[in-house]
PDB file of N, CA and C in Angstrom:
ATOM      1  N   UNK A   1      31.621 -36.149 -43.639  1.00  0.00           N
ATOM      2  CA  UNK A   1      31.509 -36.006 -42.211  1.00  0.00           C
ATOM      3  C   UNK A   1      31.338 -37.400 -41.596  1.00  0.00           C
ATOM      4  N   UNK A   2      32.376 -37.371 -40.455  1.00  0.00           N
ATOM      5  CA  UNK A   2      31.948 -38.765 -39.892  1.00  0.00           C
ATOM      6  C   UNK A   2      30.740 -39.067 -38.474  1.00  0.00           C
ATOM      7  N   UNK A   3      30.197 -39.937 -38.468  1.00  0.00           N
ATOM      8  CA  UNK A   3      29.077 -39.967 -37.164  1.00  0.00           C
ATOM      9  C   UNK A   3      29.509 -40.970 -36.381  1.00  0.00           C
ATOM     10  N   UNK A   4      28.940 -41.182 -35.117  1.00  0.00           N
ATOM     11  CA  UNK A   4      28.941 -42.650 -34.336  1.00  0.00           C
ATOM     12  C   UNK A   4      27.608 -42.896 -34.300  1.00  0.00           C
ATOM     13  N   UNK A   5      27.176 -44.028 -34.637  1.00  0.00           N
ATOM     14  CA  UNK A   5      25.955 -44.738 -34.445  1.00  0.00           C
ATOM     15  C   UNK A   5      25.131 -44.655 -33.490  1.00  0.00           C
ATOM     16  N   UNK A   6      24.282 -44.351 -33.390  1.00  0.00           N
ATOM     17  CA  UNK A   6      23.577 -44.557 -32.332  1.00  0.00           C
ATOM     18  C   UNK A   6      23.531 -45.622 -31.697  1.00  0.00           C
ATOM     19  N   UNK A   7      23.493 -46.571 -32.102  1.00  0.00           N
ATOM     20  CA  UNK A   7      23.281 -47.910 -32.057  1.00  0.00           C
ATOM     21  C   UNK A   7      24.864 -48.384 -31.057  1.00  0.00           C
ATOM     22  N   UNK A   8      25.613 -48.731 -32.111  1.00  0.00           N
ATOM     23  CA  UNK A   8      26.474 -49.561 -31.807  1.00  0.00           C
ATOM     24  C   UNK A   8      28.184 -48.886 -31.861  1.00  0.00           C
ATOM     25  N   UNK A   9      27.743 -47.641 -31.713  1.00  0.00           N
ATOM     26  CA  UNK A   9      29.162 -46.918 -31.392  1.00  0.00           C
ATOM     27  C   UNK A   9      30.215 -46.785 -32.494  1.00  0.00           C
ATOM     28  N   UNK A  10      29.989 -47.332 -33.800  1.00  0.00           N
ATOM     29  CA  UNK A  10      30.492 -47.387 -34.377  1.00  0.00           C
ATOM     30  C   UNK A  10      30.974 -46.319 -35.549  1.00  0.00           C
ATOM     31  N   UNK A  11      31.863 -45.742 -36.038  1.00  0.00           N
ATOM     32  CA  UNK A  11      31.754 -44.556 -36.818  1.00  0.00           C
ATOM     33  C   UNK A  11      31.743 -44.986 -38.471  1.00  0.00           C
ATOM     34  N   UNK A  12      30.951 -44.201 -38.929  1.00  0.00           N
ATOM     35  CA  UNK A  12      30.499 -44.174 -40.305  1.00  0.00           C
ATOM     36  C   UNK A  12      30.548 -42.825 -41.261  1.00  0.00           C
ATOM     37  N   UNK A  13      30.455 -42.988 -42.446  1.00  0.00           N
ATOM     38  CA  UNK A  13      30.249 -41.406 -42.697  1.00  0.00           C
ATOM     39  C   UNK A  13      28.783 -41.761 -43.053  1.00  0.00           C
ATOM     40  N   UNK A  14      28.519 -39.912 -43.097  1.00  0.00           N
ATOM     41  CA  UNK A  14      27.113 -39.268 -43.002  1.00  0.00           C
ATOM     42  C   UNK A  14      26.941 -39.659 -44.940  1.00  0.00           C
ATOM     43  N   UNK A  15      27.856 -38.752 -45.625  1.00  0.00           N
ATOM     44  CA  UNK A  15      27.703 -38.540 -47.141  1.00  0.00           C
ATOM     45  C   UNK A  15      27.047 -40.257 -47.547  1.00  0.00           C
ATOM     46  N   UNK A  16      26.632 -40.269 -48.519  1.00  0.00           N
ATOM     47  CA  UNK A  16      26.129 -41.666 -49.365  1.00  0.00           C
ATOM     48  C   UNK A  16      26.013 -42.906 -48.501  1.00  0.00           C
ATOM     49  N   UNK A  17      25.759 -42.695 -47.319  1.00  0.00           N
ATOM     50  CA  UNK A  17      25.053 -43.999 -46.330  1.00  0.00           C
ATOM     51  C   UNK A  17      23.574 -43.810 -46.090  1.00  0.00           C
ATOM     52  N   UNK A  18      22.942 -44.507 -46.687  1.00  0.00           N
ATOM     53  CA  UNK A  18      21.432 -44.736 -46.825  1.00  0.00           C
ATOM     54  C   UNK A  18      20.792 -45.452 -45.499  1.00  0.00           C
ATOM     55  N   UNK A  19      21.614 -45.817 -44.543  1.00  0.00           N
ATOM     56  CA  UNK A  19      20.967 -46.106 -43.451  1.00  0.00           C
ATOM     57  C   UNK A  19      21.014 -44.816 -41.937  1.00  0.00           C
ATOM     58  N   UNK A  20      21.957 -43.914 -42.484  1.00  0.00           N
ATOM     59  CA  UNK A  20      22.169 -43.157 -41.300  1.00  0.00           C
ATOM     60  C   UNK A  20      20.895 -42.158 -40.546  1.00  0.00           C
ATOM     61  N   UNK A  21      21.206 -41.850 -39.422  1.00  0.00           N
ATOM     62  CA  UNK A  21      22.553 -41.713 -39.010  1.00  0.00           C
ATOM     63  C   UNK A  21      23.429 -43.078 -38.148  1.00  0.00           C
ATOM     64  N   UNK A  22      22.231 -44.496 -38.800  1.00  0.00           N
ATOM     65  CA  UNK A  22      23.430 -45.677 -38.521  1.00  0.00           C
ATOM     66  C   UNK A  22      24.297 -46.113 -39.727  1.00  0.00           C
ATOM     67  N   UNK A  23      24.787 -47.044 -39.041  1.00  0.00           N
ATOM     68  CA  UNK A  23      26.048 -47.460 -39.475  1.00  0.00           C
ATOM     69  C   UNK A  23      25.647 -48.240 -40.827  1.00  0.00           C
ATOM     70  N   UNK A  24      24.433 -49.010 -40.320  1.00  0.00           N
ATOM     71  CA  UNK A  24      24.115 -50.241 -41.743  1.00  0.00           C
ATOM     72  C   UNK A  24      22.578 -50.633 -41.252  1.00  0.00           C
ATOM     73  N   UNK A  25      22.374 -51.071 -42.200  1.00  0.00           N
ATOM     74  CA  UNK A  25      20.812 -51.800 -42.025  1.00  0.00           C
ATOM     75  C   UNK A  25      20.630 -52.398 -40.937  1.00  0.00           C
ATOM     76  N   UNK A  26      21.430 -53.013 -40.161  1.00  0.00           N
ATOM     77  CA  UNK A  26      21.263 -53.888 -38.997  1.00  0.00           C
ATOM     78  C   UNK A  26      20.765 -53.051 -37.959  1.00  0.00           C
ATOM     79  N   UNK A  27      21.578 -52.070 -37.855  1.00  0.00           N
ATOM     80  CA  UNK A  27      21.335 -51.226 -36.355  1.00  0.00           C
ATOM     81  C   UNK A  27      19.921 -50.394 -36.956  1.00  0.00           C
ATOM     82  N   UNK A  28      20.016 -49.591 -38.287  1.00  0.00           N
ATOM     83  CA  UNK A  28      18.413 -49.406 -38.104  1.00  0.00           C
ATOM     84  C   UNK A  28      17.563 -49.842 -37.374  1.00  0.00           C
ATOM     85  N   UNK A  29      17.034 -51.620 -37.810  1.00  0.00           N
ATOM     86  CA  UNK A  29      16.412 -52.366 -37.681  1.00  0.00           C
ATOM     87  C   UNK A  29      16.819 -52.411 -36.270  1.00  0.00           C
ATOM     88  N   UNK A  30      17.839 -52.994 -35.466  1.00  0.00           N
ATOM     89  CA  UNK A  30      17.402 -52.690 -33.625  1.00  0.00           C
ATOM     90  C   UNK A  30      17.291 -51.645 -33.014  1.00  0.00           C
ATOM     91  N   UNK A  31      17.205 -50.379 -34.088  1.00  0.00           N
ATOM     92  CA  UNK A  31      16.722 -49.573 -33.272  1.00  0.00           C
ATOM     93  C   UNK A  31      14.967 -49.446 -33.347  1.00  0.00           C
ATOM     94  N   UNK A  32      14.756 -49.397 -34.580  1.00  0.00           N
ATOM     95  CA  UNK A  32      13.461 -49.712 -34.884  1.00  0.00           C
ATOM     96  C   UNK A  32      12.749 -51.056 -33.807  1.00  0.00           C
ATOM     97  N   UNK A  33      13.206 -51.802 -33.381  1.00  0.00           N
ATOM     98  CA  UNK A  33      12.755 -53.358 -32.832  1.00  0.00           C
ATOM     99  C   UNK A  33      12.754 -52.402 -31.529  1.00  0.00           C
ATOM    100  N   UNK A  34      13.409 -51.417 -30.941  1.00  0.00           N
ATOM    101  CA  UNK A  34      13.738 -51.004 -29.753  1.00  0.00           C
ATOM    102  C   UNK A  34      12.483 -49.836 -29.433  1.00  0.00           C
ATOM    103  N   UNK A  35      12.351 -49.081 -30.526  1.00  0.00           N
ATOM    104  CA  UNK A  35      10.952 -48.274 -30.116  1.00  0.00           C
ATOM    105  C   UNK A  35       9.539 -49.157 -30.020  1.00  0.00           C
ATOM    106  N   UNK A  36       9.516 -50.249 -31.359  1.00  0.00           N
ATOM    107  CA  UNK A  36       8.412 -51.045 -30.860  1.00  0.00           C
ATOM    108  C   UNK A  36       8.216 -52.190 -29.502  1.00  0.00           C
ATOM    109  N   UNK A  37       9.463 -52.002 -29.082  1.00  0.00           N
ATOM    110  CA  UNK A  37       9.519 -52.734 -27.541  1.00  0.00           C
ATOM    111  C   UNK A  37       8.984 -51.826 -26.228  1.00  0.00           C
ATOM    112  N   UNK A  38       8.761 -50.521 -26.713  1.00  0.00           N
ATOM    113  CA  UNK A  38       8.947 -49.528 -25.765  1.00  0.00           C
ATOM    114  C   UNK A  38      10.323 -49.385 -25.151  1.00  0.00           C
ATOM    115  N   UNK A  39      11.029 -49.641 -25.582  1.00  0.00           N
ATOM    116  CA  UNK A  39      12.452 -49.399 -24.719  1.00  0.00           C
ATOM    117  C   UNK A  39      12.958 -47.717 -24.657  1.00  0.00           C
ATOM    118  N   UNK A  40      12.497 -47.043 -25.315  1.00  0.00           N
ATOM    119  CA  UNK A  40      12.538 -46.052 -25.463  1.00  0.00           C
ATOM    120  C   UNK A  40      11.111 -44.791 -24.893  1.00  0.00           C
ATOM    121  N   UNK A  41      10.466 -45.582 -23.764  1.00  0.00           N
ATOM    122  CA  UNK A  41       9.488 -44.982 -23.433  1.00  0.00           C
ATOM    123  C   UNK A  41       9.965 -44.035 -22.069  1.00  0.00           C
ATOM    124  N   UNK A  42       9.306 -43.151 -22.223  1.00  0.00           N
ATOM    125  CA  UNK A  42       9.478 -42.086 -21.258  1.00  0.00           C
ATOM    126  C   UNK A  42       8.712 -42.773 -19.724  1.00  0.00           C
ATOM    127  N   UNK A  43       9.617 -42.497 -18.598  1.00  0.00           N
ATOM    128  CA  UNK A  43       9.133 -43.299 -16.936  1.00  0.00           C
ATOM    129  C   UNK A  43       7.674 -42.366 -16.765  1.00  0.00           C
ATOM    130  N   UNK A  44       6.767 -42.735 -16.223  1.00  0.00           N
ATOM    131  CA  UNK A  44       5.943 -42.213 -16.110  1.00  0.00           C
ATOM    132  C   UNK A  44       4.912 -42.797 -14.209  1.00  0.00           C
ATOM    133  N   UNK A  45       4.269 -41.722 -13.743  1.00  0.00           N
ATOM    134  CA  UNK A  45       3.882 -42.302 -12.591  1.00  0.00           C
ATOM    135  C   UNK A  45       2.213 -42.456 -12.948  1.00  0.00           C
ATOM    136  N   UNK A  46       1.633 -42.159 -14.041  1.00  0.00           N
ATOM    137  CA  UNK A  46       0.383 -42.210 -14.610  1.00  0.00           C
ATOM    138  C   UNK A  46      -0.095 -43.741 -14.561  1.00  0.00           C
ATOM    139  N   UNK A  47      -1.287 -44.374 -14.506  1.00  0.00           N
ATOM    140  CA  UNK A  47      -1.634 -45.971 -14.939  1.00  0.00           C
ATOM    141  C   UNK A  47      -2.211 -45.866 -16.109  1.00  0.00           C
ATOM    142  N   UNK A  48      -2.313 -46.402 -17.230  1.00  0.00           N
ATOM    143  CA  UNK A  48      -3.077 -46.356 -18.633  1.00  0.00           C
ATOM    144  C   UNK A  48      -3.995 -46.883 -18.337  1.00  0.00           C
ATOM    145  N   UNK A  49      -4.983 -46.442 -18.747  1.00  0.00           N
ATOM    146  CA  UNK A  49      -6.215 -46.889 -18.988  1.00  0.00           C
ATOM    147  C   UNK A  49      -6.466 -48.360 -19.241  1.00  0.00           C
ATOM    148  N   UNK A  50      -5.688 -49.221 -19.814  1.00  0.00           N
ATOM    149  CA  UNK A  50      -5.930 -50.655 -19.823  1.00  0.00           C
ATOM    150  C   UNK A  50      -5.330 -51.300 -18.970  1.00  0.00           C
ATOM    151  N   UNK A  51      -4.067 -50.574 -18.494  1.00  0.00           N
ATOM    152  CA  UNK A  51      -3.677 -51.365 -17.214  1.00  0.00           C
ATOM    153  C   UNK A  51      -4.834 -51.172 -15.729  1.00  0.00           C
ATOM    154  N   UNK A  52      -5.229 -50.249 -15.734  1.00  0.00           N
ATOM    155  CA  UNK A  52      -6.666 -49.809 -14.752  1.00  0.00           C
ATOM    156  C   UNK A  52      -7.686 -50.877 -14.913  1.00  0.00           C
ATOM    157  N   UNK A  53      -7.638 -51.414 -16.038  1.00  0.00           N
ATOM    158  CA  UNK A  53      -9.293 -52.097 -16.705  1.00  0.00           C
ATOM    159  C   UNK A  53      -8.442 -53.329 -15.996  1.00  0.00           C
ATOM    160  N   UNK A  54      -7.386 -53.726 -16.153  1.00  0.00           N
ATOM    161  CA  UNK A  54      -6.889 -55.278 -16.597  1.00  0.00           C
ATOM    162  C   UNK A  54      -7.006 -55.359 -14.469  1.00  0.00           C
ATOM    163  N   UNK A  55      -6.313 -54.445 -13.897  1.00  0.00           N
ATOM    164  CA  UNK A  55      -6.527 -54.251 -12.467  1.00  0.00           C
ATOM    165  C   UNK A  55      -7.745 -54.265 -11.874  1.00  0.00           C
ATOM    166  N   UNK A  56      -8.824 -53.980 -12.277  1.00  0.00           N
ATOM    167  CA  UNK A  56     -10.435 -53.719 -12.170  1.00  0.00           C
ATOM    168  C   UNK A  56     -10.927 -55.341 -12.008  1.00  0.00           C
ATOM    169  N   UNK A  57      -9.897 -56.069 -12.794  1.00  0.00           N
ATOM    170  CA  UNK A  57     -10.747 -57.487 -13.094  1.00  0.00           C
ATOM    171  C   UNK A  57     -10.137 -58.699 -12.579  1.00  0.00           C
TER     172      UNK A  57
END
């Protein structure tokens, strides 16, 4: 079965690719770099609690 990357649009197959459902180790890794950026955070109209504290001071 073939996929497109999440990443980088690119098509790969699903069977014996150890990085999927990307293409190769690379796009793992920016996608991974992309959740720890928050880039993938949900919009929200809430303030966090440390942004409140950091505003407080």
């Amino acid at each position: 079965m073939e996929i497109s990357c999440p990443v980088c649009k690119k098509i790969a197959q699903w069977k014996d690719n150890v990085s999927r459902p990307f293409c190769s180790e690379r796009c793992k890794l920016t996608d991974l770099g992309r959740w720890a950026e928050g880039a993938y955070a949900l919009p929200t109209d809430e303030i966090i609690e440390e942004e409140q504290a950091e505003n407080e001071n």
